[in-house]
PDB file of N, CA and C in Angstrom:
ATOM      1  N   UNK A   1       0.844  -1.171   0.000  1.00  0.00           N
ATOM      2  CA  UNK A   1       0.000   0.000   0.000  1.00  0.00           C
ATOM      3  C   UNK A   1       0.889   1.234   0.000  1.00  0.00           C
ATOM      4  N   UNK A   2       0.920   1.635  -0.826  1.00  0.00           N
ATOM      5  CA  UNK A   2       1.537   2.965  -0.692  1.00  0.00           C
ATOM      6  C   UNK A   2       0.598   4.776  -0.158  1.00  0.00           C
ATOM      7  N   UNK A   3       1.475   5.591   0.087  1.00  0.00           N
ATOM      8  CA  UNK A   3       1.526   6.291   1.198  1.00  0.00           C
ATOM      9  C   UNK A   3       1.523   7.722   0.175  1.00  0.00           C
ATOM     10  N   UNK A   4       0.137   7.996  -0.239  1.00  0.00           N
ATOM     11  CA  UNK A   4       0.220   9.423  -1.176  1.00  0.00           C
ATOM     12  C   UNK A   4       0.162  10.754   0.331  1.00  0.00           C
ATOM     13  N   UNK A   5       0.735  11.535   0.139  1.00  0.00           N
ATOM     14  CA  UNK A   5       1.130  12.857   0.607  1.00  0.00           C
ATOM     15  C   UNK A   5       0.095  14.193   0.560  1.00  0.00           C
ATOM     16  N   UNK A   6       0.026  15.108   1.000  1.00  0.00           N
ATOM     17  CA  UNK A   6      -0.566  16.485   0.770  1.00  0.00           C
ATOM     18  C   UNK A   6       0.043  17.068  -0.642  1.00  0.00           C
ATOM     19  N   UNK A   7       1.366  17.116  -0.789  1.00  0.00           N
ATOM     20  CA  UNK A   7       2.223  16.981  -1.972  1.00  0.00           C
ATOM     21  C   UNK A   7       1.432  16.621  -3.193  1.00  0.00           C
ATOM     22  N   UNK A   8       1.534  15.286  -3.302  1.00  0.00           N
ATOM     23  CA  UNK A   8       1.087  14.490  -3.993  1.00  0.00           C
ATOM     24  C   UNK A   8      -0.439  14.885  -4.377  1.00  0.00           C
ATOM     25  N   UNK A   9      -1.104  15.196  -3.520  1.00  0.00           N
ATOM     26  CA  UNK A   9      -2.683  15.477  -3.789  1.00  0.00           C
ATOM     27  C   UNK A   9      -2.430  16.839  -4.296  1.00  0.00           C
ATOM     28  N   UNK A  10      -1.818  17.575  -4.155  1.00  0.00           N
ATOM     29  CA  UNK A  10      -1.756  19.256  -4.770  1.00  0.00           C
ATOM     30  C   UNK A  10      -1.544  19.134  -5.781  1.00  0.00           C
ATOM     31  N   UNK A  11      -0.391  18.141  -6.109  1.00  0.00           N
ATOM     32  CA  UNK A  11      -0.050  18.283  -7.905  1.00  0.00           C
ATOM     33  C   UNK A  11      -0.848  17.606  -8.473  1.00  0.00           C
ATOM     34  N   UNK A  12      -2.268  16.621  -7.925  1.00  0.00           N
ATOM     35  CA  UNK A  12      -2.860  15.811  -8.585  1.00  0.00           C
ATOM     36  C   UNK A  12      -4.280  16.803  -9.171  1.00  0.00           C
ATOM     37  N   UNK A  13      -4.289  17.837  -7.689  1.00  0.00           N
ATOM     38  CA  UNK A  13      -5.627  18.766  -8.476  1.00  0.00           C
ATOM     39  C   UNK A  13      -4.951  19.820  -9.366  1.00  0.00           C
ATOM     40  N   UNK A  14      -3.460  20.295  -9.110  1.00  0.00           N
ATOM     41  CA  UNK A  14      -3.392  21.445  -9.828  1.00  0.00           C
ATOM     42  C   UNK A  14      -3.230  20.826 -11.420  1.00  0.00           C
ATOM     43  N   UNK A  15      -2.523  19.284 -11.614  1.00  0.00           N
ATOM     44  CA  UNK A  15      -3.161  19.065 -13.087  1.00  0.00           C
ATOM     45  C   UNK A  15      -4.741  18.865 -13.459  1.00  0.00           C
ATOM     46  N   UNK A  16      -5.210  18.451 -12.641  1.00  0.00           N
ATOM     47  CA  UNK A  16      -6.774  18.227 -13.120  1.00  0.00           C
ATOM     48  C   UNK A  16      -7.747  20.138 -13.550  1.00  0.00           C
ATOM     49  N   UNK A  17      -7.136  20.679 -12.739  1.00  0.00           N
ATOM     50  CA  UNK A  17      -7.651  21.981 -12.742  1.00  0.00           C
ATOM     51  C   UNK A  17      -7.332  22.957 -13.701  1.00  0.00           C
ATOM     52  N   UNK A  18      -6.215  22.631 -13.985  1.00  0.00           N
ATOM     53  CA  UNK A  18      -4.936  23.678 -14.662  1.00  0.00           C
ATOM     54  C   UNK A  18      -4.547  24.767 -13.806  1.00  0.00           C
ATOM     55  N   UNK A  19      -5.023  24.839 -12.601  1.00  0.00           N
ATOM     56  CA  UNK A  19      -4.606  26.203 -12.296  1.00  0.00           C
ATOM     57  C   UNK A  19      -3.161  26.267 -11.487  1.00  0.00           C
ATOM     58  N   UNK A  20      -2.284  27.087 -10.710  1.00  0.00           N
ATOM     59  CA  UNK A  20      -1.248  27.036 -10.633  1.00  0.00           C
ATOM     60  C   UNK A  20      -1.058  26.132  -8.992  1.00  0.00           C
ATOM     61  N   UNK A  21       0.272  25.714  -8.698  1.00  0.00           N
ATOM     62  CA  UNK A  21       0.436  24.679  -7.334  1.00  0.00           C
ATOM     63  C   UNK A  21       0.261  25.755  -6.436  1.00  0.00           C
ATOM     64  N   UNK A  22       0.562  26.773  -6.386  1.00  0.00           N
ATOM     65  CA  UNK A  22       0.947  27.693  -5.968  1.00  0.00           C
ATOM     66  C   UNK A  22      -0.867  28.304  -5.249  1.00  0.00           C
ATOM     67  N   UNK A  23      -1.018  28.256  -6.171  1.00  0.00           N
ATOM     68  CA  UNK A  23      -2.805  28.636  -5.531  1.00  0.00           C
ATOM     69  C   UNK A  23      -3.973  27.246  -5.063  1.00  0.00           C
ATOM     70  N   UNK A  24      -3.258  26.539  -5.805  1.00  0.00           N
ATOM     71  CA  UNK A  24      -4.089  24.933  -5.226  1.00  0.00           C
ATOM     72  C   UNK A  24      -3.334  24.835  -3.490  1.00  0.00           C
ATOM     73  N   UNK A  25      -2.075  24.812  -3.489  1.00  0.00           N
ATOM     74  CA  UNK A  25      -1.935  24.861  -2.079  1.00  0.00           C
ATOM     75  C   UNK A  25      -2.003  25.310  -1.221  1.00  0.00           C
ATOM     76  N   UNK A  26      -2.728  26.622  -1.100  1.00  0.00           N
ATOM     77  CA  UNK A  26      -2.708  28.274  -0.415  1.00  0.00           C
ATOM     78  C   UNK A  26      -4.925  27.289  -0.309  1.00  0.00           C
ATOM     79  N   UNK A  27      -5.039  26.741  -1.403  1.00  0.00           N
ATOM     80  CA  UNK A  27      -6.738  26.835  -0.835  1.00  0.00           C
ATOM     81  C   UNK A  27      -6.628  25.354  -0.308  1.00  0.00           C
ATOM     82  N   UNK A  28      -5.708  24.197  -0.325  1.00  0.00           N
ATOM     83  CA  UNK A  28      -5.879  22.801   0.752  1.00  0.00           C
ATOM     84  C   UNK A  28      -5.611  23.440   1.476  1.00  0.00           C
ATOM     85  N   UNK A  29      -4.441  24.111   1.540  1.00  0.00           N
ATOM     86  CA  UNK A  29      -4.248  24.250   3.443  1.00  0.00           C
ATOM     87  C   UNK A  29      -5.334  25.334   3.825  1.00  0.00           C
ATOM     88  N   UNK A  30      -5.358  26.208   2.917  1.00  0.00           N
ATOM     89  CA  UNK A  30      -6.580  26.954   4.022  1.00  0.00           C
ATOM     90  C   UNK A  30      -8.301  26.159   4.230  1.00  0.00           C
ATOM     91  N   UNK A  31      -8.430  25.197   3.230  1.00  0.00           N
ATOM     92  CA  UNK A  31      -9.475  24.060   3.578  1.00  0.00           C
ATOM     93  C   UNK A  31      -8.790  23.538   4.719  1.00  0.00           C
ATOM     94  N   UNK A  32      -7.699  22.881   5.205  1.00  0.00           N
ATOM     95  CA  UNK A  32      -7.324  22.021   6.021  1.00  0.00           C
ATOM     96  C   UNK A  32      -7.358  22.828   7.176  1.00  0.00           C
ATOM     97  N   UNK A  33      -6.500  24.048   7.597  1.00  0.00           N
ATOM     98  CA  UNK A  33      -7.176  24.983   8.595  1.00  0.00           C
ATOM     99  C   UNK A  33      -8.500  24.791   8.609  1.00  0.00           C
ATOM    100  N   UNK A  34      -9.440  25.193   8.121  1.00  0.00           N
ATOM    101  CA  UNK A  34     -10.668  25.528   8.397  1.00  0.00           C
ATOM    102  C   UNK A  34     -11.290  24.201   9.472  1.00  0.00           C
ATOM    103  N   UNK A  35     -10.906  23.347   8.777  1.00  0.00           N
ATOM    104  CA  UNK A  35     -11.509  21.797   9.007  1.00  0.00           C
ATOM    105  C   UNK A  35     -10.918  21.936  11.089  1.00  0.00           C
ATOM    106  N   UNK A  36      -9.319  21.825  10.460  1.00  0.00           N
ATOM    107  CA  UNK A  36      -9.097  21.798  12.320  1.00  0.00           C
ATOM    108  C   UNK A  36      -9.538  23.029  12.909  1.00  0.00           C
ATOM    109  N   UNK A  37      -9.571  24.120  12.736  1.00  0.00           N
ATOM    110  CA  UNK A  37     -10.698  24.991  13.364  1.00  0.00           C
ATOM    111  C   UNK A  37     -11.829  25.052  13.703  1.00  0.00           C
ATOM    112  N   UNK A  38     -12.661  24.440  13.267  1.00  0.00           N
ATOM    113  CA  UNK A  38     -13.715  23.738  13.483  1.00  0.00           C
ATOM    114  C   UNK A  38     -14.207  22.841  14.229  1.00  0.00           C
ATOM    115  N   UNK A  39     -13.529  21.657  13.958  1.00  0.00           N
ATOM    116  CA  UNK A  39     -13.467  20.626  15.710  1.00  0.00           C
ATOM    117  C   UNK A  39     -12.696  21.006  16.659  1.00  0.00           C
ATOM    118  N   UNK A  40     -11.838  22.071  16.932  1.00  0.00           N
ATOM    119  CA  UNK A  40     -10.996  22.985  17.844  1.00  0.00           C
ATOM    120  C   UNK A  40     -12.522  23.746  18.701  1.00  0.00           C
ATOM    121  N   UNK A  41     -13.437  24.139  17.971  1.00  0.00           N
ATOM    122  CA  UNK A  41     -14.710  24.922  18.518  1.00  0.00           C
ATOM    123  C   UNK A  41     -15.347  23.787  19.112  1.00  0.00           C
ATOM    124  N   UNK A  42     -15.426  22.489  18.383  1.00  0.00           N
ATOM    125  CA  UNK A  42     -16.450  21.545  19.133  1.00  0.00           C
ATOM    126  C   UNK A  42     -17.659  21.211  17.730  1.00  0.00           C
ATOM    127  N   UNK A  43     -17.534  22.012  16.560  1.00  0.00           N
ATOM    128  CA  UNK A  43     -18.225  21.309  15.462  1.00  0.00           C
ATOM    129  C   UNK A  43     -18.263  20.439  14.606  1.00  0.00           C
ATOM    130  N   UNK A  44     -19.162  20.051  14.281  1.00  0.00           N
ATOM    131  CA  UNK A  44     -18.990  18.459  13.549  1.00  0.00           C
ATOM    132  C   UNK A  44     -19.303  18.766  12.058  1.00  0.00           C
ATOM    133  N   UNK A  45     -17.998  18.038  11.209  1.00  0.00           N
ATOM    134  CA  UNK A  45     -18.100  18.465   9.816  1.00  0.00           C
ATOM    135  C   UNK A  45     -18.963  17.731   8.880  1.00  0.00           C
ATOM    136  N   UNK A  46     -19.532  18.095   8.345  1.00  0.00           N
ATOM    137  CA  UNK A  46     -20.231  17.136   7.341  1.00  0.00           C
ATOM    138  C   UNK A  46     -20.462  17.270   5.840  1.00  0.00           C
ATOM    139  N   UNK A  47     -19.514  16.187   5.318  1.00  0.00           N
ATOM    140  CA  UNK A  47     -19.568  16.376   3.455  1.00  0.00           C
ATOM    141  C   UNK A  47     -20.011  15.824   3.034  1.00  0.00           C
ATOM    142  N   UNK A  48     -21.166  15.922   2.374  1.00  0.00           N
ATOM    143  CA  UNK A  48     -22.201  14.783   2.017  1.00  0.00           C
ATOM    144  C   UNK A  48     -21.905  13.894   0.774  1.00  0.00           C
ATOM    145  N   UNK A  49     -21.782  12.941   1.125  1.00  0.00           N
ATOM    146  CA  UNK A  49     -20.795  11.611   0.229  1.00  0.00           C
ATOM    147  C   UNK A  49     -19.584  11.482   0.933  1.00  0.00           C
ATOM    148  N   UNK A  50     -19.115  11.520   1.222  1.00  0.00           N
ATOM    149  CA  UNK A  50     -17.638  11.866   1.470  1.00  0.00           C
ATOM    150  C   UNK A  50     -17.199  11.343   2.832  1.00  0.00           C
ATOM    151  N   UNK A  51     -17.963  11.906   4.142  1.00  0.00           N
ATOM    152  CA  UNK A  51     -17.921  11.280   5.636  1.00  0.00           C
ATOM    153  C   UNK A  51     -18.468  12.634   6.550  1.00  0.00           C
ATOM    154  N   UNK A  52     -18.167  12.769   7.854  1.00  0.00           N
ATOM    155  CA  UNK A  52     -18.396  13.270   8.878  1.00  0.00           C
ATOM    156  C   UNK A  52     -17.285  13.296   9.651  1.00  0.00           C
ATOM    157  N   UNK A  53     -16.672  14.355  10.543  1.00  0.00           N
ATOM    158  CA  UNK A  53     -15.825  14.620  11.416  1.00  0.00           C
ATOM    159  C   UNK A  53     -16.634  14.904  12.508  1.00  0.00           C
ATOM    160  N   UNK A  54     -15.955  14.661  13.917  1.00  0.00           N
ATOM    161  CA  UNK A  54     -17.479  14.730  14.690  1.00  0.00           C
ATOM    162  C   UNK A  54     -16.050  14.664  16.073  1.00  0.00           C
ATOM    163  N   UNK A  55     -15.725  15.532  17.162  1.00  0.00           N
ATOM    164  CA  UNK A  55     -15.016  15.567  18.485  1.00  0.00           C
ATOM    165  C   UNK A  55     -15.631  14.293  19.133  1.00  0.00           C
ATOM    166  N   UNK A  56     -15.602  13.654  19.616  1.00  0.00           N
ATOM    167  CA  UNK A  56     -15.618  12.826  20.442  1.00  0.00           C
ATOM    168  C   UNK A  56     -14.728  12.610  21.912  1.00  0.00           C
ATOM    169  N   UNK A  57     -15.711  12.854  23.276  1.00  0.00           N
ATOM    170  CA  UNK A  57     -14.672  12.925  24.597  1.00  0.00           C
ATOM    171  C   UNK A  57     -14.566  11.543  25.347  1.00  0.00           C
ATOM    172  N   UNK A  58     -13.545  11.327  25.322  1.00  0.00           N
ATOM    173  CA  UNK A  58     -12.927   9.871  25.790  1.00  0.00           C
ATOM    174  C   UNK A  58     -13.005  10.513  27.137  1.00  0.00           C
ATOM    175  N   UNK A  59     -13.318   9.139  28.026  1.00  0.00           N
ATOM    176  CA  UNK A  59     -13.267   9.466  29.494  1.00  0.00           C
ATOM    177  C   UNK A  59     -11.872   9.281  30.215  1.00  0.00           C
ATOM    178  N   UNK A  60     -11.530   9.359  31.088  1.00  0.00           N
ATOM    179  CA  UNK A  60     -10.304   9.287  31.719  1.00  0.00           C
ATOM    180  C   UNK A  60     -10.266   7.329  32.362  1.00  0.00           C
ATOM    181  N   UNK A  61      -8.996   7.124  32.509  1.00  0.00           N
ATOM    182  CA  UNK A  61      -9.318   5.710  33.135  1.00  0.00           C
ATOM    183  C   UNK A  61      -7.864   5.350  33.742  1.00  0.00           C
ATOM    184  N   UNK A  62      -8.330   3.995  33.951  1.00  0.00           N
ATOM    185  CA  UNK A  62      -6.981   3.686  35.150  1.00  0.00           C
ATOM    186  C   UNK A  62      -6.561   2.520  34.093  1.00  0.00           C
ATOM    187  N   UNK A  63      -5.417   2.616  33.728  1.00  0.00           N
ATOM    188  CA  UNK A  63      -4.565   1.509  32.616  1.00  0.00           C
ATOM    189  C   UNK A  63      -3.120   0.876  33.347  1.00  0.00           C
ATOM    190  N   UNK A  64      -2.762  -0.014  32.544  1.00  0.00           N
ATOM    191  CA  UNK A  64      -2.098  -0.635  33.333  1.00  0.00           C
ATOM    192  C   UNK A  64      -0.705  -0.740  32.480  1.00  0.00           C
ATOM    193  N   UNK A  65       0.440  -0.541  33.042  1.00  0.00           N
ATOM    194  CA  UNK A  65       1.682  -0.943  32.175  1.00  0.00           C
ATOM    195  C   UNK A  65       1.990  -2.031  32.360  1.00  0.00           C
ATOM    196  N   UNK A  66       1.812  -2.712  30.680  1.00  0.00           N
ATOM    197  CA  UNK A  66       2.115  -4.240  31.159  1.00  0.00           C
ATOM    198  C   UNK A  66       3.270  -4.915  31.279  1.00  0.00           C
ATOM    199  N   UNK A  67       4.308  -4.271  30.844  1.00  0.00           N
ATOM    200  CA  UNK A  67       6.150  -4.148  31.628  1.00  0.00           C
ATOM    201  C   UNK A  67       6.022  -4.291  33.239  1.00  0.00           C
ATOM    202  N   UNK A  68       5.682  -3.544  34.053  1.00  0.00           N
ATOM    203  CA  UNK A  68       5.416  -3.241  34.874  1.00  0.00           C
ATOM    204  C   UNK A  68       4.549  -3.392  36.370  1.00  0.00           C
ATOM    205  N   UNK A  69       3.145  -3.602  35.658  1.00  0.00           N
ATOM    206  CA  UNK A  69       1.910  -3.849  36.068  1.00  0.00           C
ATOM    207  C   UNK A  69       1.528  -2.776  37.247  1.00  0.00           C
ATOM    208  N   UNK A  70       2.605  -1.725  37.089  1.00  0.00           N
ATOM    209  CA  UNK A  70       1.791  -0.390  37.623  1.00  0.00           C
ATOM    210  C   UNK A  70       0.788   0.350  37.206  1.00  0.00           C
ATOM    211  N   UNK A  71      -0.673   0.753  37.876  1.00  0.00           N
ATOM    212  CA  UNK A  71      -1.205   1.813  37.257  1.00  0.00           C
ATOM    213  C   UNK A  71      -1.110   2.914  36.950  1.00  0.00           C
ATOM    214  N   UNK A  72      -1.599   3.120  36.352  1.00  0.00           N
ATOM    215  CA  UNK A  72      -1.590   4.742  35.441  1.00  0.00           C
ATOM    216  C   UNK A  72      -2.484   5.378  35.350  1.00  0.00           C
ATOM    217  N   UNK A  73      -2.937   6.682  35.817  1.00  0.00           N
ATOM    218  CA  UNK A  73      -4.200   7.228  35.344  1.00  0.00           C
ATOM    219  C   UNK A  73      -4.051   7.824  34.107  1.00  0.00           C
ATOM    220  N   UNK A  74      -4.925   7.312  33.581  1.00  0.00           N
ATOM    221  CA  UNK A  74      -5.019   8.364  31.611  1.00  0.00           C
ATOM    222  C   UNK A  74      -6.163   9.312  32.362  1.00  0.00           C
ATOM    223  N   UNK A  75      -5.765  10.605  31.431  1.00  0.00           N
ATOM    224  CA  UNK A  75      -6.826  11.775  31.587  1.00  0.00           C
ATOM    225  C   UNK A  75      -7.735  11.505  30.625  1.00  0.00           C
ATOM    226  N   UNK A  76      -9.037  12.288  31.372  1.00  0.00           N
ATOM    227  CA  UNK A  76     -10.073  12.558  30.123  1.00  0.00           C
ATOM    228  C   UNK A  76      -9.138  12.968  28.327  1.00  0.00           C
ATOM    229  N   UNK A  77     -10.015  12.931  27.525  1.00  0.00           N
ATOM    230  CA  UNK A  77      -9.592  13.743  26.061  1.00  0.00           C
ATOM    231  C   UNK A  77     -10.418  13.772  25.107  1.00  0.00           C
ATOM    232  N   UNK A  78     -10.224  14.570  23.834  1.00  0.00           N
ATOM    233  CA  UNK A  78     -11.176  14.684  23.307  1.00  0.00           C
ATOM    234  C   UNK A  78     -10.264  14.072  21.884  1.00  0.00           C
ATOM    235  N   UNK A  79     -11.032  13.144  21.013  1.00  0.00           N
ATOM    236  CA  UNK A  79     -10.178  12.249  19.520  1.00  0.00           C
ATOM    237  C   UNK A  79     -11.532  13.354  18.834  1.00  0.00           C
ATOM    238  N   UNK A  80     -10.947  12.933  17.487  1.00  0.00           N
ATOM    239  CA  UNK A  80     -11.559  13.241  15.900  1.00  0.00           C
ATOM    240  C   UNK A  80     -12.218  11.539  15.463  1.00  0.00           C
ATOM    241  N   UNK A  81     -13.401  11.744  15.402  1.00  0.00           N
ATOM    242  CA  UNK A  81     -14.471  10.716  14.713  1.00  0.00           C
ATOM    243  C   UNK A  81     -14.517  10.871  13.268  1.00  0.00           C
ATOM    244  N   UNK A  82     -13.818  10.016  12.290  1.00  0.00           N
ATOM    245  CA  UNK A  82     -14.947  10.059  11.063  1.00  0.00           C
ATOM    246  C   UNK A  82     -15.493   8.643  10.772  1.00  0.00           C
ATOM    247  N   UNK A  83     -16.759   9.623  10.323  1.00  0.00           N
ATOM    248  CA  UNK A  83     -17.823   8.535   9.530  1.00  0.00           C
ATOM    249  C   UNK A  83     -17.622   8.403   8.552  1.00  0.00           C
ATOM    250  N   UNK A  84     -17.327   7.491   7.389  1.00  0.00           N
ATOM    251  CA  UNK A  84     -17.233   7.006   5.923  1.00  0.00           C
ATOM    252  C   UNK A  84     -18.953   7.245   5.183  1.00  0.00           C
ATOM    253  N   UNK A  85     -18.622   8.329   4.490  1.00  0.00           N
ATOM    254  CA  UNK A  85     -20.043   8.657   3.386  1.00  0.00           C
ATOM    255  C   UNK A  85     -20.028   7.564   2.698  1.00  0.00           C
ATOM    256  N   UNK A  86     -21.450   7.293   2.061  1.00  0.00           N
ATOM    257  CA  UNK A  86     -22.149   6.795   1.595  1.00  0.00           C
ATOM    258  C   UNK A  86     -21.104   6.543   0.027  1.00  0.00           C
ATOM    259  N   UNK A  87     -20.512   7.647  -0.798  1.00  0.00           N
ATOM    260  CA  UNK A  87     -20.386   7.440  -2.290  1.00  0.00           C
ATOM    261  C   UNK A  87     -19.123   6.675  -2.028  1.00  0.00           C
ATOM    262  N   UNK A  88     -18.090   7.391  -0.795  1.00  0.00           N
ATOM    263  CA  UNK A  88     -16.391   6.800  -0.244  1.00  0.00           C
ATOM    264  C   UNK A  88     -16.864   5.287  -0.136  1.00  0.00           C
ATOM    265  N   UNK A  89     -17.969   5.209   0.797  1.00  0.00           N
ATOM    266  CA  UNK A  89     -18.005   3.582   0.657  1.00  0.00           C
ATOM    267  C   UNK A  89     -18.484   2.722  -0.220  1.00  0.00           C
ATOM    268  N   UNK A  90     -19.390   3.300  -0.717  1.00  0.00           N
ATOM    269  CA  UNK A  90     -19.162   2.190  -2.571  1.00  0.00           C
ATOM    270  C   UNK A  90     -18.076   2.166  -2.922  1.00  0.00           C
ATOM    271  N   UNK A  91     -17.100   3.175  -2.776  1.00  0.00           N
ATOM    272  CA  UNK A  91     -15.592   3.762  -4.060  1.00  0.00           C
ATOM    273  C   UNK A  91     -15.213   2.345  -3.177  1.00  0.00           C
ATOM    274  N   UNK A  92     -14.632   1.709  -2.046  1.00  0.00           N
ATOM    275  CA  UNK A  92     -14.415   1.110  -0.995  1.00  0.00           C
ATOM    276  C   UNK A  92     -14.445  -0.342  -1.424  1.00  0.00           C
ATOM    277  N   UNK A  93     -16.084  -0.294  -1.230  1.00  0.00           N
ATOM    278  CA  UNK A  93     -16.563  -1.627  -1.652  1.00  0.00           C
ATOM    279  C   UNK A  93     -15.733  -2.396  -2.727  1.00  0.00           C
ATOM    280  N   UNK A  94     -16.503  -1.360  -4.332  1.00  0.00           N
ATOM    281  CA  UNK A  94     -16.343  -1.119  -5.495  1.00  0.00           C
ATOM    282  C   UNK A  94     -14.941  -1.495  -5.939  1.00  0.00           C
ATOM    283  N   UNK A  95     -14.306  -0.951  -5.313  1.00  0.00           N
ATOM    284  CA  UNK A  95     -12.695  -0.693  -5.764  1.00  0.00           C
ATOM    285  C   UNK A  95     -12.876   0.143  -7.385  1.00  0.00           C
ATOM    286  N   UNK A  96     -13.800   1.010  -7.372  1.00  0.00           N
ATOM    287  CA  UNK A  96     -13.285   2.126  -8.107  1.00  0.00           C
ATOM    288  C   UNK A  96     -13.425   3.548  -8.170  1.00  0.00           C
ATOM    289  N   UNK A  97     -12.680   4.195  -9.027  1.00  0.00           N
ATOM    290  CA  UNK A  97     -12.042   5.157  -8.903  1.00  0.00           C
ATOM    291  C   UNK A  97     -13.606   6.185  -8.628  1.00  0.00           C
ATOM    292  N   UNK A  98     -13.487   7.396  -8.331  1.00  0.00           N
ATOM    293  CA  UNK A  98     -14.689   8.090  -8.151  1.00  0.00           C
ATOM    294  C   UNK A  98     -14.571   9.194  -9.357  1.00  0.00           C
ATOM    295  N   UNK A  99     -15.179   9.387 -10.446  1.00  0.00           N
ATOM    296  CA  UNK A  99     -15.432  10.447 -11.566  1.00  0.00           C
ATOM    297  C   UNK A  99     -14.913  11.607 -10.949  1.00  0.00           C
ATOM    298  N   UNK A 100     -14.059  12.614 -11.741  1.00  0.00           N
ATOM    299  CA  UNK A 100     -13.716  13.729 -10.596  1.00  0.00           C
ATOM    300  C   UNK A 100     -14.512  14.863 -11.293  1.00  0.00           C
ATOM    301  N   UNK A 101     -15.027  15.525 -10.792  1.00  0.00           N
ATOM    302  CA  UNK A 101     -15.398  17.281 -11.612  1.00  0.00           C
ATOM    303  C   UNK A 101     -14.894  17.674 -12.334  1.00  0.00           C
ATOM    304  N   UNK A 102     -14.449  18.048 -13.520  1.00  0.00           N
ATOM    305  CA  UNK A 102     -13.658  18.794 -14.709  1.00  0.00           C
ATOM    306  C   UNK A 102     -12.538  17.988 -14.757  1.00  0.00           C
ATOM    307  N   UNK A 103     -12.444  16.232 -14.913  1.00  0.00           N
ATOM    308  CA  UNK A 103     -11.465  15.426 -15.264  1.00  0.00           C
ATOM    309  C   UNK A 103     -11.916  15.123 -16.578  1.00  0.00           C
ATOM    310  N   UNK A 104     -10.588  15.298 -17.359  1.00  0.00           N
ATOM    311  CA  UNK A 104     -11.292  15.229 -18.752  1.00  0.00           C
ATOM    312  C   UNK A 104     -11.284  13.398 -19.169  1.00  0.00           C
ATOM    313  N   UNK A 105     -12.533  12.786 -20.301  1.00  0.00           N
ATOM    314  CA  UNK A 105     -12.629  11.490 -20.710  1.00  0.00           C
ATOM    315  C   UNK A 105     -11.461  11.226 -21.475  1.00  0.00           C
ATOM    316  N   UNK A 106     -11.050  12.604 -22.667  1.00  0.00           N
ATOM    317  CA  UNK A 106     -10.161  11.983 -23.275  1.00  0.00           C
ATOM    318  C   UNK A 106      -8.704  11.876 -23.360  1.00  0.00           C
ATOM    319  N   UNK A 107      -8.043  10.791 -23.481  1.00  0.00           N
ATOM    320  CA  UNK A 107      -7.059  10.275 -23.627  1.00  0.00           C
ATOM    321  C   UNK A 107      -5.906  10.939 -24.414  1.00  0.00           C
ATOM    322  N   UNK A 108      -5.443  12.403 -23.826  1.00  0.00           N
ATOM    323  CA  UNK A 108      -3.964  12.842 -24.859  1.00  0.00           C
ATOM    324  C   UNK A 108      -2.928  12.695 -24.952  1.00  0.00           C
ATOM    325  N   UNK A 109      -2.356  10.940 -24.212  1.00  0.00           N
ATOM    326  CA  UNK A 109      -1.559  10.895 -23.771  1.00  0.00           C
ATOM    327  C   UNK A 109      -1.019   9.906 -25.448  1.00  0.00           C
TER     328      UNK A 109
END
């Protein structure tokens, strides 16, 4: 399984788009800000097809080191939830690719 990048996804829309890396990466990261700003407030994201981001607060508990077998208290915390949309999980199922917006059919290669 290989391991695609933020990198990798910038140069993949700035060819699909034509527009420059330079402005495709100035609007992921300011999408990607937005996103962690958002569950930073406590809101839950939702892209319809796509999934749900949603804070979730883990309770605190008493764990055990198993080197050791001393306890430990873990603190309360709060993780990032996503839900897998509906179209991601056909793509999933499916094993295929998802049609992109302004990807062109034909072949100029």
């Amino acid at each position: 399984m290989a391991t695609t990048t933020k990198k990798d996804l910038i140069e993949r829309v700035a060819q699909d788009t034509a527009l420059p890396r330079t402005d495709v990466r100035r609007a992921v990261q300011s999408f990607l800000d937005h996103v962690i700003d958002e569950l930073a407030r406590g809101n839950r994201l939702e892209f319809r097809d796509f999934g749900v981001f949603e804070i979730r607060a883990r309770a605190g508990r008493v764990a055990q080191n198993p080197k050791t077998l001393e306890r430990v208290a873990v603190p309360p915390r709060k993780s990032v939830r996503f839900k897998v949309g509906r179209l991601m999980q056909q793509s999933l199922e499916d094993g295929q690719v998802v049609a992109r917006v302004g990807a062109s059919t034909d072949s100029d290669e």
